[in-house]
C-alpha atoms as a PDB file:
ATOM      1  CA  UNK A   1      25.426  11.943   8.715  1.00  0.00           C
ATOM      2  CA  UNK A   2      23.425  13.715  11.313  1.00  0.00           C
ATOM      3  CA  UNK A   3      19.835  11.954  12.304  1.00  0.00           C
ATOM      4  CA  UNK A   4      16.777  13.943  10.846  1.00  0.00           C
ATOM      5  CA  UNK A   5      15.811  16.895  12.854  1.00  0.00           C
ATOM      6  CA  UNK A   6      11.615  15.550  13.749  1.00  0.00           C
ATOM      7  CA  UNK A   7       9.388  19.169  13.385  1.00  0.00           C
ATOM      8  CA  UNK A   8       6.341  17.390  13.692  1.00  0.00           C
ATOM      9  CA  UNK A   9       4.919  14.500  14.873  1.00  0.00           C
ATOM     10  CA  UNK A  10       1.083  13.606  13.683  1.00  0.00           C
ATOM     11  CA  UNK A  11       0.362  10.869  15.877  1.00  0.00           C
ATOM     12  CA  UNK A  12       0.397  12.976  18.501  1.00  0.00           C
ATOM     13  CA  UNK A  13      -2.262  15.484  17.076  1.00  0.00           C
ATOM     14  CA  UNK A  14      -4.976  12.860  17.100  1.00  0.00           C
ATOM     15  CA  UNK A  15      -5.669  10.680  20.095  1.00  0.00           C
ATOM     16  CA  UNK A  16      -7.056   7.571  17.964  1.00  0.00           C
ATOM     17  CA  UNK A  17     -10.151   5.699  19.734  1.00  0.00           C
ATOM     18  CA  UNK A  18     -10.161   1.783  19.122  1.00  0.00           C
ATOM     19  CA  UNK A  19     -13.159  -0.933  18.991  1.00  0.00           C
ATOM     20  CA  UNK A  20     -12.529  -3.836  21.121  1.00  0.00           C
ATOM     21  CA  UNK A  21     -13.421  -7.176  19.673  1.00  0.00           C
ATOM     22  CA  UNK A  22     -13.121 -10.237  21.123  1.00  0.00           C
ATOM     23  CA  UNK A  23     -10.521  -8.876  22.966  1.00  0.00           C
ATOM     24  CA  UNK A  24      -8.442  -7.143  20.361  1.00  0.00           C
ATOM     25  CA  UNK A  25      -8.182  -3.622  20.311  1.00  0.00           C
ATOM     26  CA  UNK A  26      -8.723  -2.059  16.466  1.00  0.00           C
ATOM     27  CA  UNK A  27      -8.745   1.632  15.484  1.00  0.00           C
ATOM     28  CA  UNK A  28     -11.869   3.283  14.656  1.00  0.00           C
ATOM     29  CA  UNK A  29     -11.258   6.230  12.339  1.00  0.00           C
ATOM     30  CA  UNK A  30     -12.776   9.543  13.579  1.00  0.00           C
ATOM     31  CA  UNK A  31     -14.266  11.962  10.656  1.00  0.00           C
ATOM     32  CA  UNK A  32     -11.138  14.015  11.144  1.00  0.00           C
ATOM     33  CA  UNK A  33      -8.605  10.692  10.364  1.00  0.00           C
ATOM     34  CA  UNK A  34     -11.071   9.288   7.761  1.00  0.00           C
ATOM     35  CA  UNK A  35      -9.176  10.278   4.251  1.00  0.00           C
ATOM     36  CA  UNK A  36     -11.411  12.686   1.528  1.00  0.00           C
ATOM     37  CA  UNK A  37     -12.375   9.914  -0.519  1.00  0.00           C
ATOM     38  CA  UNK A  38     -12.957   7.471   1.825  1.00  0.00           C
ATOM     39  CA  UNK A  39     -15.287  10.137   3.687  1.00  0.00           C
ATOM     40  CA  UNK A  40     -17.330  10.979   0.194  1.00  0.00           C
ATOM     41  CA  UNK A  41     -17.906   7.211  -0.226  1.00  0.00           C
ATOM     42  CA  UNK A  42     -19.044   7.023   3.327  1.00  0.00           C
ATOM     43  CA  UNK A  43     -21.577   9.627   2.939  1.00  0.00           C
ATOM     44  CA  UNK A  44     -22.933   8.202  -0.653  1.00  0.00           C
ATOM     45  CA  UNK A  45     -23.700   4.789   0.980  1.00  0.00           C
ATOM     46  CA  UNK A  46     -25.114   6.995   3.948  1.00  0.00           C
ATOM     47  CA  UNK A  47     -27.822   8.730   1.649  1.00  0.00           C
ATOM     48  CA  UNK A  48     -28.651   5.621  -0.494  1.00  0.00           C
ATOM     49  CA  UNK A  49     -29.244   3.778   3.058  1.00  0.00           C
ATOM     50  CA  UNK A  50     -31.827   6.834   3.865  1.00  0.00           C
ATOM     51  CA  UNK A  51     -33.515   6.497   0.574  1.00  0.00           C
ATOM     52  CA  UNK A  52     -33.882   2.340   0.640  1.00  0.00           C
ATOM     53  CA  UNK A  53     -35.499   3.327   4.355  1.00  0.00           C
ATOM     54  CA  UNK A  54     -38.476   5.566   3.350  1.00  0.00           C
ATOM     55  CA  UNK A  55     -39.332   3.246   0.211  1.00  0.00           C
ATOM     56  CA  UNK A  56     -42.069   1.056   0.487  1.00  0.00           C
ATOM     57  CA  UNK A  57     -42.433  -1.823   0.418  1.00  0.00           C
ATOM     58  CA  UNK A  58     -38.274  -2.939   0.072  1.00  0.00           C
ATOM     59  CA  UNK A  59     -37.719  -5.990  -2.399  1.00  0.00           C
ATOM     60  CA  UNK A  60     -35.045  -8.456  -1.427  1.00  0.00           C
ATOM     61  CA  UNK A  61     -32.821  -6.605  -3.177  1.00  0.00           C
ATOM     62  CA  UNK A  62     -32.953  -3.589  -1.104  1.00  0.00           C
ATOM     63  CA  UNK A  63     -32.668  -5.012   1.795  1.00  0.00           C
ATOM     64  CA  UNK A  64     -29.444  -7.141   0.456  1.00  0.00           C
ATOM     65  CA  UNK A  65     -28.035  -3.467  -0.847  1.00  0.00           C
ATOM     66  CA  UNK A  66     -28.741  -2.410   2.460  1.00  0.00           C
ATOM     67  CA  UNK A  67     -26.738  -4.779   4.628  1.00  0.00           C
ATOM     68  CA  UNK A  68     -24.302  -4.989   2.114  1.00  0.00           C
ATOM     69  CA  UNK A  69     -23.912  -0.588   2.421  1.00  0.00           C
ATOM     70  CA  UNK A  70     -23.679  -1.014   6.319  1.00  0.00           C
ATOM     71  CA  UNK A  71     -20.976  -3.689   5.975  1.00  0.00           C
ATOM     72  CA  UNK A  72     -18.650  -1.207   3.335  1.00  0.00           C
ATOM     73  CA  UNK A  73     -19.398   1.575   5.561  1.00  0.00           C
ATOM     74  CA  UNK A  74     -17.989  -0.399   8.593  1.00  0.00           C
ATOM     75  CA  UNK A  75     -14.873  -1.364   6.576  1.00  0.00           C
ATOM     76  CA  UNK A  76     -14.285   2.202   6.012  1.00  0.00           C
ATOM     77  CA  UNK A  77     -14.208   3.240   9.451  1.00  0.00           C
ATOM     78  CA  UNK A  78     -13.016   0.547  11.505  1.00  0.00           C
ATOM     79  CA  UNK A  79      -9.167  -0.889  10.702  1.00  0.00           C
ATOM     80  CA  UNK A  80      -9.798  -4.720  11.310  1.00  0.00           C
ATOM     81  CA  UNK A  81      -8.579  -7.998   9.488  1.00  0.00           C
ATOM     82  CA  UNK A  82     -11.537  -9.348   6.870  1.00  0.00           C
ATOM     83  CA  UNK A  83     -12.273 -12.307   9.675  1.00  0.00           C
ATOM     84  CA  UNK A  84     -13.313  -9.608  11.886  1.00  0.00           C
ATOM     85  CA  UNK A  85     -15.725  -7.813   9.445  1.00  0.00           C
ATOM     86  CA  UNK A  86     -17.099 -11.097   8.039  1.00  0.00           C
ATOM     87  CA  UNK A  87     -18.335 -12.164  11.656  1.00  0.00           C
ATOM     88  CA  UNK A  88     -19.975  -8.795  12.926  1.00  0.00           C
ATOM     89  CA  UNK A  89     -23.900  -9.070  12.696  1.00  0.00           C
ATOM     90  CA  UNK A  90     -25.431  -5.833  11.250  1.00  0.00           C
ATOM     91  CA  UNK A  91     -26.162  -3.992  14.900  1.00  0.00           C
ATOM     92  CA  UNK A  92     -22.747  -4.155  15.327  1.00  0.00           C
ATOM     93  CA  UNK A  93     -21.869  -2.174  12.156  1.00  0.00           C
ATOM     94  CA  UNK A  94     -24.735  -0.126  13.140  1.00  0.00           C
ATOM     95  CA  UNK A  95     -23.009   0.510  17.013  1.00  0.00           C
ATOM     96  CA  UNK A  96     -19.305   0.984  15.172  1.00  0.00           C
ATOM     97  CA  UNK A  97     -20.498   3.326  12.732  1.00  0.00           C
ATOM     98  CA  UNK A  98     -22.590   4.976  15.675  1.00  0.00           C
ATOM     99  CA  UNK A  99     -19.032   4.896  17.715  1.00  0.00           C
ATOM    100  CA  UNK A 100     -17.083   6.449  14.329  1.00  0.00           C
ATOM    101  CA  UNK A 101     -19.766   9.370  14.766  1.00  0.00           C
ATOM    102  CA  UNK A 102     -19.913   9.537  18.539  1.00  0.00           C
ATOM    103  CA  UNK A 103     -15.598   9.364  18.872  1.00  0.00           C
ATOM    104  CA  UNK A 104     -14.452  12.918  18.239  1.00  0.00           C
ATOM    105  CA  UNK A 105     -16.796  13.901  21.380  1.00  0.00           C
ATOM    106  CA  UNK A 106     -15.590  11.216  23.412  1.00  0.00           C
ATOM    107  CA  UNK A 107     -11.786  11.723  22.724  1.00  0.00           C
ATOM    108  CA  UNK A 108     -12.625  15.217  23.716  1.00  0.00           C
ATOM    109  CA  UNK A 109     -14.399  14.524  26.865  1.00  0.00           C
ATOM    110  CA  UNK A 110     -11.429  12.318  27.783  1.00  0.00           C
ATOM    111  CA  UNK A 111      -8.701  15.006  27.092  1.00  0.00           C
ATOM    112  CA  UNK A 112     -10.531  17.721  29.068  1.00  0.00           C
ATOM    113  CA  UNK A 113     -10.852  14.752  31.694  1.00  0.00           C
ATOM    114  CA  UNK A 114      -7.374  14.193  31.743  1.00  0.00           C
ATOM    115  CA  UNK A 115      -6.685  18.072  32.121  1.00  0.00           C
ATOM    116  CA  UNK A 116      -5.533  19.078  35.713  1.00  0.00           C
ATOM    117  CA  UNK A 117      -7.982  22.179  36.262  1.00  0.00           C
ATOM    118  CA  UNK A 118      -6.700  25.350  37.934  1.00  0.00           C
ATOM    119  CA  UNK A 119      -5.966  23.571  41.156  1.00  0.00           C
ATOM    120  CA  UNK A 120      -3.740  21.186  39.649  1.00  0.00           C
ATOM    121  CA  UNK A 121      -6.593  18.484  40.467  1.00  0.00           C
ATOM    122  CA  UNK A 122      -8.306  16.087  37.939  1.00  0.00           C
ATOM    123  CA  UNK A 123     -11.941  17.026  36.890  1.00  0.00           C
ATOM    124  CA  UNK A 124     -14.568  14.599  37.613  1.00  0.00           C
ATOM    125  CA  UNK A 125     -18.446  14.409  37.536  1.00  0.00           C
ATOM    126  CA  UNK A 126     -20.455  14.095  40.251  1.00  0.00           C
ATOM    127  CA  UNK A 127     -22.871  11.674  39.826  1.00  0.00           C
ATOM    128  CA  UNK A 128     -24.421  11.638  42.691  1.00  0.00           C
ATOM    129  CA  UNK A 129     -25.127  15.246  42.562  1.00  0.00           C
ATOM    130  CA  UNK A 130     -29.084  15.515  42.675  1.00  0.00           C
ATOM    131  CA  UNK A 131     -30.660  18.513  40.098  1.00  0.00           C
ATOM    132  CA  UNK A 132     -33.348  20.994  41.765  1.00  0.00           C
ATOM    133  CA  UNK A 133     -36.739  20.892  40.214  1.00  0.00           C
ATOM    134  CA  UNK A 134     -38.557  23.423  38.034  1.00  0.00           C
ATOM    135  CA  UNK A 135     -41.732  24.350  38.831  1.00  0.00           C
END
């Protein structure tokens, strides 16, 4: 029998960011990985967040709802063993799910960064590079 013929080959269509914690690399999801339903959930808990954040005063209750939305919105987004999860405090839910938003611009600064420009030489930034003032 002859081996498949491979027409495609998906992983390499998404260049897939990763959390480190504690020293273990785990994939973050981009909004472009993150599967339909998985996305709609993500923005329900996303809105009821913004609604227990205007009321006044919050109960108990909403603040519990609260951390316990930021802590299913992080277990959407970031592929980690339920140790992992149980042991992040709520800022850094609040950084991963900034990093799930903040990833498809920073795996796209890193591919144009990895681009040879016309030269053939890798782009950089010059940070050093002083701006002129407006007057």
């Amino acid at each position: 029998m002859a081996p498949p013929i491979r027409i495609l080959d998906l992983d390499s269509l998404a260049n897939k960011p990763v959390v480190v914690i504690d020293g273990t690399d785990y994939l973050l999801l981009t909004p472009q990985l993150l599967p339909p339903l998985d996305s709609y959930r993500l923005k329900q808990y996303g809105d009821r967040i913004e609604e227990l954040r205007v009321k006044k005063p919050l109960t108990e209750d909403d603040e519990r709802e609260m951390v316990k939305l930021l802590d299913q919105m992080c277990r959407l987004v970031l592929i980690a063993p339920e140790d992992v999860h149980a042991k992040l405090l709520d800022r850094q839910r609040t950084a991963v799910l900034e990093g799930f938003l903040d990833a498809p611009l920073m795996v796209l600064a890193a591919r144009e960064a990895s681009q040879p420009n016309q030269t053939g030489a890798t782009p950089s930034l010059d940070l050093s590079a002083s701006t002129e003032e407006i007057h």
